[in-house]
Protein backbone atom coordinates (compact mmCIF):
# COMPACT_ATOMS: atom_id res chain seq x y z
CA UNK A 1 0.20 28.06 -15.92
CA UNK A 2 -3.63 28.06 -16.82
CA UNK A 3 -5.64 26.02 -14.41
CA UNK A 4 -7.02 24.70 -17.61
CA UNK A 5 -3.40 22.48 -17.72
CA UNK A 6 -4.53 21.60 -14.14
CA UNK A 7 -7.30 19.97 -14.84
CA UNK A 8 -6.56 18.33 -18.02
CA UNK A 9 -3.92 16.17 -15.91
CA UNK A 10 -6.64 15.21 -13.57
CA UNK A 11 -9.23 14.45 -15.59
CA UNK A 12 -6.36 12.43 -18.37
CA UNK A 13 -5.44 10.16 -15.45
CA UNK A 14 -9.15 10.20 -14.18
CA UNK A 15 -9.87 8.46 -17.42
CA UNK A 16 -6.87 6.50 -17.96
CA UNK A 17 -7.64 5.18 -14.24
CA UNK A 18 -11.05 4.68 -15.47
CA UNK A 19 -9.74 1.93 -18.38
CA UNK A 20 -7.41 0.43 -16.27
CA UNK A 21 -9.63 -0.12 -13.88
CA UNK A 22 -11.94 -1.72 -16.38
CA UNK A 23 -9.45 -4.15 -17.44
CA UNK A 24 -8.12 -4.87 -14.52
CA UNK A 25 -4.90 -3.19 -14.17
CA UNK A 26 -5.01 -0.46 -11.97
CA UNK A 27 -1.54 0.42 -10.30
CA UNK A 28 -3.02 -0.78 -6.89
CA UNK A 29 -4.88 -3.59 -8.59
CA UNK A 30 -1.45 -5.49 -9.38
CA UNK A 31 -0.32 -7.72 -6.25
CA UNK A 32 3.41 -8.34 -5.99
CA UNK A 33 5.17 -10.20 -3.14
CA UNK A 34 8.55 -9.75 -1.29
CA UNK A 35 10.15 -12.14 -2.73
CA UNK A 36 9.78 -10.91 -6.50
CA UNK A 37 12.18 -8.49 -7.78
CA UNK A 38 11.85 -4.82 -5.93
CA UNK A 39 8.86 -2.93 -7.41
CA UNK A 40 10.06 0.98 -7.94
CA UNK A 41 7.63 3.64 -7.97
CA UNK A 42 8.31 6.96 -10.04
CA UNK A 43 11.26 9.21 -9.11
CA UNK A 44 13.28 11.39 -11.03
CA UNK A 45 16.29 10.37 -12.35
CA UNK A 46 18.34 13.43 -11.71
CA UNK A 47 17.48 14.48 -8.14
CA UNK A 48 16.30 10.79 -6.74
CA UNK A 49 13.22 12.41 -5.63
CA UNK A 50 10.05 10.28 -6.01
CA UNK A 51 7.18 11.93 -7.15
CA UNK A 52 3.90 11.98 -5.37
CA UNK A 53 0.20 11.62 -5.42
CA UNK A 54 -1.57 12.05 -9.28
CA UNK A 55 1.85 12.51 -10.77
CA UNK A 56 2.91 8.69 -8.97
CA UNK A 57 -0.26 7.50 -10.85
CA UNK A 58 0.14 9.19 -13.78
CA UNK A 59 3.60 7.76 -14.41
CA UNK A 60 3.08 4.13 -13.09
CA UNK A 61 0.12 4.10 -16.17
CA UNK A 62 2.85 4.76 -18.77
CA UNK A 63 3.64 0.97 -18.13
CA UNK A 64 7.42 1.36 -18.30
CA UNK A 65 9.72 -0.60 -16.82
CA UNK A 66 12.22 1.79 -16.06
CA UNK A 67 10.98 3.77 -12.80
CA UNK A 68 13.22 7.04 -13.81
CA UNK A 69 11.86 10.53 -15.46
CA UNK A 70 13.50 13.53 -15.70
CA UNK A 71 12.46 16.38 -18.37
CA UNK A 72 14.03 17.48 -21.59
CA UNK A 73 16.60 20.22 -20.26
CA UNK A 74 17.82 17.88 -17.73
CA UNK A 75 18.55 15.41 -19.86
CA UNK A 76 20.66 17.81 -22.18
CA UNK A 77 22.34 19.45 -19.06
CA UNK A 78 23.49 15.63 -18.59
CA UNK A 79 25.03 15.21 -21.83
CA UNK A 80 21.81 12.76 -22.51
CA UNK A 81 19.45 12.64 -25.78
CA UNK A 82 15.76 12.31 -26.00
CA UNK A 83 14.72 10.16 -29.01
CA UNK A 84 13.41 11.64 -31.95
CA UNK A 85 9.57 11.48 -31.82
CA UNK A 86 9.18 10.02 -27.71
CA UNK A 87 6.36 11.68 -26.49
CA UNK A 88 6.52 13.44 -22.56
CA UNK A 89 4.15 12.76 -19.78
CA UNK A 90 2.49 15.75 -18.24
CA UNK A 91 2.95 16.38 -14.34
CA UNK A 92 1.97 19.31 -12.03
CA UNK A 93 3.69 20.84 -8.98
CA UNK A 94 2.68 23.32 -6.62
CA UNK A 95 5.15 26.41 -6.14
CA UNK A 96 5.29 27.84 -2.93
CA UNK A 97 8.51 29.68 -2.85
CA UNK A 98 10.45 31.76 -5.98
CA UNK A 99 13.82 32.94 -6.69
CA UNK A 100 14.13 36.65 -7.32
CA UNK A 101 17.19 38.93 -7.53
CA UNK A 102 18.71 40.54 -4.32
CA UNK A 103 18.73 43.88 -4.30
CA UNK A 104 20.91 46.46 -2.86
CA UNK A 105 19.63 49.53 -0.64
CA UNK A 106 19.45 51.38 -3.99
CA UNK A 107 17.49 48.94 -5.44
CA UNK A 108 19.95 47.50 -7.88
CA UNK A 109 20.90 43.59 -8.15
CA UNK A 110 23.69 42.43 -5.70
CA UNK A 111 26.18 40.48 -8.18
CA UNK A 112 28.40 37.13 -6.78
CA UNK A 113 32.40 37.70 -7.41
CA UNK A 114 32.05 35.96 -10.33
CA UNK A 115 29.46 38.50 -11.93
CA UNK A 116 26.10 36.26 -11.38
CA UNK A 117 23.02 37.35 -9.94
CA UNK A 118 22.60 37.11 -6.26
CA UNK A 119 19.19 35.18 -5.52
CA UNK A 120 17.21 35.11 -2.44
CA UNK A 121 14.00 33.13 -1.73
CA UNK A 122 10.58 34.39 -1.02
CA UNK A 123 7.49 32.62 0.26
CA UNK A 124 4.59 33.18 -2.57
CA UNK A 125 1.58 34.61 -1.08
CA UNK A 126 -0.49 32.48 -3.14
CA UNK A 127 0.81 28.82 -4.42
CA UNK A 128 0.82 28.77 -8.21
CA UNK A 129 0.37 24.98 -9.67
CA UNK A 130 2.96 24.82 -12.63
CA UNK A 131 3.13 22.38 -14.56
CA UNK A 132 6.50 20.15 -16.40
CA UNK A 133 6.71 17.64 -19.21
CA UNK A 134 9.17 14.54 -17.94
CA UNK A 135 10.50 11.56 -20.47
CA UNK A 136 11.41 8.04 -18.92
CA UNK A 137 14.56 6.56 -18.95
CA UNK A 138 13.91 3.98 -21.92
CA UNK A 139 13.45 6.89 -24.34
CA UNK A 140 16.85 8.96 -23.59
CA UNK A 141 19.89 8.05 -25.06
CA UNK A 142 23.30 8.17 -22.96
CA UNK A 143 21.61 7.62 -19.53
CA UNK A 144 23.31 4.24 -17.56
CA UNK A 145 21.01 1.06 -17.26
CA UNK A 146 18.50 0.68 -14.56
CA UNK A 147 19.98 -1.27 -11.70
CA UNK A 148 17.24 -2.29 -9.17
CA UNK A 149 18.07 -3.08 -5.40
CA UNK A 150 17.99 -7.19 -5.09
CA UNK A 151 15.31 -7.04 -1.72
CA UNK A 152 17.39 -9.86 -0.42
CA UNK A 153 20.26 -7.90 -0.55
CA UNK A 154 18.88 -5.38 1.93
CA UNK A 155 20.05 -4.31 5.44
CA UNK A 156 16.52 -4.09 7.73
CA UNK A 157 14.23 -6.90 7.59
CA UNK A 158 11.34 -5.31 6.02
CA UNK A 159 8.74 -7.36 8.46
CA UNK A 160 11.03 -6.27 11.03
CA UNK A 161 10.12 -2.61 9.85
CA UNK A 162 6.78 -3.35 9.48
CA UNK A 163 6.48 -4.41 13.29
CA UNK A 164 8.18 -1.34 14.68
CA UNK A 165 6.00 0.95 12.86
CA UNK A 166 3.22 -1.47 14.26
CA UNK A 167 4.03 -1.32 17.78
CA UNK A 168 4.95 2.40 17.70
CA UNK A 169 1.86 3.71 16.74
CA UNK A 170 -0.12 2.10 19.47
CA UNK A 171 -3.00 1.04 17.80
CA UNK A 172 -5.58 -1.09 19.72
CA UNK A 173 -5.27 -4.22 17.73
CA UNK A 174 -7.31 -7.57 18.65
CA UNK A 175 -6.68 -10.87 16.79
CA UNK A 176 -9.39 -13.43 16.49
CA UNK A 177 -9.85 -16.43 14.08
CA UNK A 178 -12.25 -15.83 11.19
CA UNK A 179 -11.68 -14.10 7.80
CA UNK A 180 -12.35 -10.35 8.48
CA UNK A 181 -10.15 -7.43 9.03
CA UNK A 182 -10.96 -4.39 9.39
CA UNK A 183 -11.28 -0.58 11.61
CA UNK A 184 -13.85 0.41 13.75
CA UNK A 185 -13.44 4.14 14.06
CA UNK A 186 -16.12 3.76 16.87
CA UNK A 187 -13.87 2.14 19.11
CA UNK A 188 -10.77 3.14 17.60
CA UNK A 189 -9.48 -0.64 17.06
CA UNK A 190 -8.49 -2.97 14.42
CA UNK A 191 -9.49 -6.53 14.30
CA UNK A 192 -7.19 -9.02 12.69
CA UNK A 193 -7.44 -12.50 11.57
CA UNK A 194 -4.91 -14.79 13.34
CA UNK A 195 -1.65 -14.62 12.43
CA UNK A 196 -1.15 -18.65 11.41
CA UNK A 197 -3.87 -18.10 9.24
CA UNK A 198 -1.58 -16.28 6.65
CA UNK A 199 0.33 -18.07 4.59
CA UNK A 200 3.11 -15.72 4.93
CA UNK A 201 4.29 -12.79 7.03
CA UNK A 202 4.19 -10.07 4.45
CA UNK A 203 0.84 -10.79 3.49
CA UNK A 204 -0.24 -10.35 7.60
CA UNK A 205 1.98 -7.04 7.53
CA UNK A 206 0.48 -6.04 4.44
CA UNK A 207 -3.29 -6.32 5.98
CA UNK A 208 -2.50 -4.76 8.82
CA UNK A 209 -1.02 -2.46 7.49
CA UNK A 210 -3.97 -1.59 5.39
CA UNK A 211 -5.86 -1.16 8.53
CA UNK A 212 -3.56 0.91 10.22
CA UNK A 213 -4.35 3.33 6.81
CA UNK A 214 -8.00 3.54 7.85
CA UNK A 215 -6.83 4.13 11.62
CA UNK A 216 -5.19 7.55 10.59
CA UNK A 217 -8.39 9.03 9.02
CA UNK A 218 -9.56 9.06 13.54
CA UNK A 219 -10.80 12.48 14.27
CA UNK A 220 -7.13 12.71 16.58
CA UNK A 221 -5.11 11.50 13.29
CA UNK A 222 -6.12 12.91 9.77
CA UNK A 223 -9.27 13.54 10.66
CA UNK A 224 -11.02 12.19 7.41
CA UNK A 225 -14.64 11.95 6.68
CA UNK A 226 -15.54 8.29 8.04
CA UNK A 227 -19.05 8.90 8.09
CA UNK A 228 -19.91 5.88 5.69
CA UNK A 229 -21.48 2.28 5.85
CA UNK A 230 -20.57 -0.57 3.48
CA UNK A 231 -21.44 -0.73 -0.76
CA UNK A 232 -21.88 3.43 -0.37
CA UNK A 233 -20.01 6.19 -2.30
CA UNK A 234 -18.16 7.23 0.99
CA UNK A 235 -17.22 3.65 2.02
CA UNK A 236 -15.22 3.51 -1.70
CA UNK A 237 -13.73 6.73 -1.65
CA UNK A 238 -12.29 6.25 2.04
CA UNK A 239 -11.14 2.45 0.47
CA UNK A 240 -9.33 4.20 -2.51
CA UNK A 241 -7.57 6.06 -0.44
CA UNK A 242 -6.28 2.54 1.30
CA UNK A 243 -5.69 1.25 -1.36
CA UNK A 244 -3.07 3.48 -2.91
CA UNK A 245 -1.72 3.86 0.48
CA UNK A 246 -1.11 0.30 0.62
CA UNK A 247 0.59 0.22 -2.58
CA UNK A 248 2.90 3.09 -1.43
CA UNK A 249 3.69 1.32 2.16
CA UNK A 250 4.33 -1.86 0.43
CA UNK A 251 6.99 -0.39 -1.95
CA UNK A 252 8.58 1.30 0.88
CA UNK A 253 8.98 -1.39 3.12
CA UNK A 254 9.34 -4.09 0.67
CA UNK A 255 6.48 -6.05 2.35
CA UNK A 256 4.39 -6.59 -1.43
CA UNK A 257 1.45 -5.75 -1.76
CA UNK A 258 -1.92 -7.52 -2.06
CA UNK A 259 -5.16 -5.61 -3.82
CA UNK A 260 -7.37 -8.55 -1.63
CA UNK A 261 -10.63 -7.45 -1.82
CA UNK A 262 -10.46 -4.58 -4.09
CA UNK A 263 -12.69 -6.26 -6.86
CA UNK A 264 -15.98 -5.52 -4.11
CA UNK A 265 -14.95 -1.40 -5.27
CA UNK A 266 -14.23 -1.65 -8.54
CA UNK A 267 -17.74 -0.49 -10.32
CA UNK A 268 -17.96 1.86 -7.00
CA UNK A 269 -14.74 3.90 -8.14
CA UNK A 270 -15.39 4.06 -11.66
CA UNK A 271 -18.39 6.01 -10.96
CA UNK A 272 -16.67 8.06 -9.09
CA UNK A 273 -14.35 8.80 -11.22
CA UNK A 274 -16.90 9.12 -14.09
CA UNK A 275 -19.00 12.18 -12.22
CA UNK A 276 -15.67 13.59 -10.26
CA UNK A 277 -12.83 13.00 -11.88
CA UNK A 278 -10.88 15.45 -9.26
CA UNK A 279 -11.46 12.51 -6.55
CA UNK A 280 -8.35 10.77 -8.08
CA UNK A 281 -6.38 13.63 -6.74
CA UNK A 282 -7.73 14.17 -3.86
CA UNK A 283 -7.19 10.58 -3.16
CA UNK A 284 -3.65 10.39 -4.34
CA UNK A 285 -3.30 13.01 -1.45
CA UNK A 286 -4.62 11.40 1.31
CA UNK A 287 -2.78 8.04 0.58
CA UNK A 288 0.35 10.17 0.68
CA UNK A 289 -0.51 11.69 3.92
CA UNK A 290 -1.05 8.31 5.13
CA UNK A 291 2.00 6.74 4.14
CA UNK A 292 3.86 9.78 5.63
CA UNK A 293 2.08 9.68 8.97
CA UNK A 294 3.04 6.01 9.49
CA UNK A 295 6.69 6.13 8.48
CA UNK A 296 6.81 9.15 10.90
CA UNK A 297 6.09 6.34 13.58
CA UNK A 298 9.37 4.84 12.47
CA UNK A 299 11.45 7.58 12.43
CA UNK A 300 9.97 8.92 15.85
CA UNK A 301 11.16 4.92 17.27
CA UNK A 302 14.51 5.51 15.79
CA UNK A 303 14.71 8.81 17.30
CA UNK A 304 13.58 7.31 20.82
CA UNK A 305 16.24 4.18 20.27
CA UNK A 306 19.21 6.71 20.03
CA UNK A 307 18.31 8.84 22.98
CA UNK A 308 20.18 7.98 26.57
CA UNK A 309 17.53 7.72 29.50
CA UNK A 310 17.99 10.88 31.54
CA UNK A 311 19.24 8.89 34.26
CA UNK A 312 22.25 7.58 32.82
CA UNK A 313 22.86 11.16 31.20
CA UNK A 314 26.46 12.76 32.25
CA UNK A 315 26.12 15.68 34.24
CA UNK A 316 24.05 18.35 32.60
CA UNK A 317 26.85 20.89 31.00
CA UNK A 318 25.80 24.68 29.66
CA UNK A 319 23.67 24.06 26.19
CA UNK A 320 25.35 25.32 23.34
CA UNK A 321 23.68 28.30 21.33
CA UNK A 322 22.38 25.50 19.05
CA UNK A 323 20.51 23.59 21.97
CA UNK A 324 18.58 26.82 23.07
CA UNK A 325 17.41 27.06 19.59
CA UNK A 326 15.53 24.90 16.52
CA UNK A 327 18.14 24.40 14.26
CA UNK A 328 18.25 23.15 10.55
CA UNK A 329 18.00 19.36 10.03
CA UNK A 330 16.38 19.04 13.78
CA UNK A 331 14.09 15.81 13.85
CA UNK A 332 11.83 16.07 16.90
CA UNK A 333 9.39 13.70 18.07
CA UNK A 334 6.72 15.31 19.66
CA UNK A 335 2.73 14.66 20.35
CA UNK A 336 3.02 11.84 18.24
CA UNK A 337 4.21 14.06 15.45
CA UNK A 338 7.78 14.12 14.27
CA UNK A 339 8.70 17.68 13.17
CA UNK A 340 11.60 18.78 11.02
CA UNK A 341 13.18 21.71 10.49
CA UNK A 342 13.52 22.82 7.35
CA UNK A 343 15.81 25.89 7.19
CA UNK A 344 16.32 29.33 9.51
CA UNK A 345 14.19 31.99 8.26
CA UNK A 346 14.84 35.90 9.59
CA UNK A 347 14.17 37.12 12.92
CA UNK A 348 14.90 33.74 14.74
CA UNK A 349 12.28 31.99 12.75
CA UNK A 350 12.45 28.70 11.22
CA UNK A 351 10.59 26.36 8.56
CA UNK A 352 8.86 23.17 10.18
CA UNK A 353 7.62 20.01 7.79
CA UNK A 354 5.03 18.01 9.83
CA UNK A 355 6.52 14.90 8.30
CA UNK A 356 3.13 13.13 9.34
CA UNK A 357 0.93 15.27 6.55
CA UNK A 358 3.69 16.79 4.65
CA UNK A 359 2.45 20.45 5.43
CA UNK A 360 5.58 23.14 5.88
CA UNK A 361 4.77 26.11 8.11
CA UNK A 362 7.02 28.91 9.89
CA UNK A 363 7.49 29.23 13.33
CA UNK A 364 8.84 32.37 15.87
CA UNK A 365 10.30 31.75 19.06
CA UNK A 366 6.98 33.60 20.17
CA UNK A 367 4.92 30.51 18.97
CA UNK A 368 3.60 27.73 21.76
CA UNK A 369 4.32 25.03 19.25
CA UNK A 370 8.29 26.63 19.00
CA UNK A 371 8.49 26.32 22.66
CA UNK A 372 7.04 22.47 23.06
CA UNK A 373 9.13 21.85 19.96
CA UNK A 374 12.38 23.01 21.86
CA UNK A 375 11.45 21.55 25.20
CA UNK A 376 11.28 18.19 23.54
CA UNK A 377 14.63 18.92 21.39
CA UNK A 378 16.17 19.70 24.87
CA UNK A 379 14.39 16.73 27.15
CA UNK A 380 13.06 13.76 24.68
CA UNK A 381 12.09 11.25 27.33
CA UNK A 382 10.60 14.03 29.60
CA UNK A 383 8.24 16.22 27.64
CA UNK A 384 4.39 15.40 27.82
CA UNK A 385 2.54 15.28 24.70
CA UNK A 386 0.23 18.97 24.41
CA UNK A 387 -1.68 19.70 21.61
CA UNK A 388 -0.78 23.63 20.99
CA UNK A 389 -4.55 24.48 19.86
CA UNK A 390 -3.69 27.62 19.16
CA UNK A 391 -1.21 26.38 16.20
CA UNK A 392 -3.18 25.91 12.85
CA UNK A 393 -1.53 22.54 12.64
CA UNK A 394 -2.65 21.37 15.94
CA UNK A 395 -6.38 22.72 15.28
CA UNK A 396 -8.67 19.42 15.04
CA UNK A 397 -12.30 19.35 13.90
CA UNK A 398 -14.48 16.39 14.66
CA UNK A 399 -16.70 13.92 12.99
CA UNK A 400 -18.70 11.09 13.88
CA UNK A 401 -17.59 7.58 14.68
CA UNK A 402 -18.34 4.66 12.53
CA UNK A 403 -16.26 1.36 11.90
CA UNK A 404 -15.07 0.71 8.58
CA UNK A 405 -14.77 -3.22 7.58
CA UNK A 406 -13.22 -4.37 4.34
């Protein structure tokens, strides 16, 4: 696709953004509670994969009720109908990996038994940004009504999730009566008002929560730019990227969502978004990688939960093939990271999602980070956390410290 598709979807939901924002109605600017019906963000309706960063925004802005998109052929492969004269919304993806014939030692295409083309897949050298064109559910014929989860109905306490992500993070968190919350990067803590003084436990999870978004950007986290005092360009941008986080967070844990004091950034982001309308996507961005880097903090407790303490281990037996190596579908929680392994490439190596950031990256058996990655498969309660800094995911770069209040 032409990078001038790129930017049009950028700079159409830069603008949109822009109006909304105006008015009032933002996606993050709407506050919804736990106890009001379950808020869905965009996923497809086929697959039952949500989609991310500017193509979350761009959707929610469509204003439909119905959370569920899917494009034009896989609506017909359903048996489904697009109405006559519903008009798509435009989304981008970024294309990493293609499907392309396998060929024999001759050269030829290797056929199935059943005469199709056998496909293997091959890393691109360079990602290509494609884009699609997706309807929503309300303007398909055939497709089965919308039922949305009752929150009430559902097994985990949400605050009950939002503590154990909390307390697993370890993030130096004081209390003290007043009004204010917010993170000081310059000593790495978060001040909270006192619990009693919220008038219910979603909205305290929701604030701190919020915090605990400006905690990742640390230098030893995300590393964002958090070189920025209050009312400047750099204080909004880093609060956008809060914001949308917050939104995302809320959703997933059911907790609501409150915008609070998002009125203080209002004229700040619409000139951003006036001179660079691109910030909207980088910010989409970063509030995914923060929503992914604090769910990992849940999976990693989960993983910790259902791990016997070494001492009350049976005697140690052989390890299987499968224990000497990363393996497909391996979760491993490691340097405060949980890893996952995507799939076995050749020669013993494998693909590994950071599920922190969201980055995918191969690994050999050759690699440090392979190594720690195993020795924590193999011993979870007795590895200590290393950064591998010769890894390019482990590399960190450093900025200076200064605290960000809201």
């Amino acid at each position: 696709m032409r990078n001038s598709n790129v930017a049009a979807l950028h700079e159409s939901v830069a603008w949109a953004i822009i109006k909304k924002l105006e008015e009032g109605t933002a996606p993050w600017q709407k506050p919804w509670n736990a106890g009001s019906p379950a808020f869905e963000l965009p996923y497809n309706a086929v697959t039952g994969n949500r989609y991310k960063g500017i193509n979350s925004l761009s959707l929610l802005m469509a204003d439909r009720e119905d959370p569920r998109w899917l494009t034009f052929n896989q609506a017909s492969e359903k048996g489904w109908k697009v109405k006559k004269g519903e008009k798509a919304k435009l989304i981008q993806f970024v294309k990493t990996r293609e499907l392309l014939p396998k060929k024999d030692e001759n050269n030829l295409p290797i056929l199935d038994k059943q005469g199709n083309l056998v496909k293997i897949e091959k890393r691109l050298e360079k990602p290509i940004i494609s884009t699609a064109w997706v309807f929503n559910a309300q303007q398909v014929d055939g497709i089965k009504p919308l039922v949305k989860p009752d929150v009430k109905e559902l097994q985990w306490d949400p605050v009950q999730r939002a503590e154990n992500i909390i307390l697993a993070s370890g993030a130096d968190i004081t209390h003290k009566s007043g009004d204010q919350a917010y993170y000081s990067e310059r000593s790495d803590s978060i001040t909270m008002p006192l619990r009693e003084q919220f008038d219910a436990s979603d909205k305290y999870y929701a604030t701190l929560l919020h915090e605990l978004g400006h905690w990742t950007g640390h230098k030893d986290r995300l590393n964002r730019s958090m070189i920025n005092h209050f009312g400047t360009e750099a204080y909004a941008r880093e609060e956008l990227r809060a914001e949308i986080a917050s939104m995302l967070i809320g959703q997933e844990l059911r907790i609501g969502h409150d915008p609070g004091q998002h009125v203080a950034y209002v004229d700040s982001w619409i000139r951003i978004l006036k001179s660079t309308p691109f910030e909207i996507h980088a910010a989409a961005a970063d509030a995914e990688k923060i929503r992914n880097y604090l769910l990992a903090f849940e999976r990693k407790r989960q993983i910790k939960a259902a791990t016997v303490p070494v001492e009350q281990q049976p005697e140690a037996k052989p390890r299987s093939a499968k224990e000497s190596d990363l393996s497909m579908g391996d979760e491993i929680a490691y340097n405060n990271t949980i890893y996952k392994v995507q799939g076995n490439l050749k020669r013993g190596r494998v693909r590994v999602e950071d599920l922190s950031t969201g980055n995918t990256f191969s690994l050999s058996r050759t690699d440090g980070l392979y190594n720690s990655l195993l020795q924590a498969k193999q011993h979870p309660d007795g590895v200590k956390a290393a950064v591998d800094l010769h890894h390019p995911v482990a590399e960190q770069q450093t900025t200076s410290a200064y605290g960000i209040k809201r």
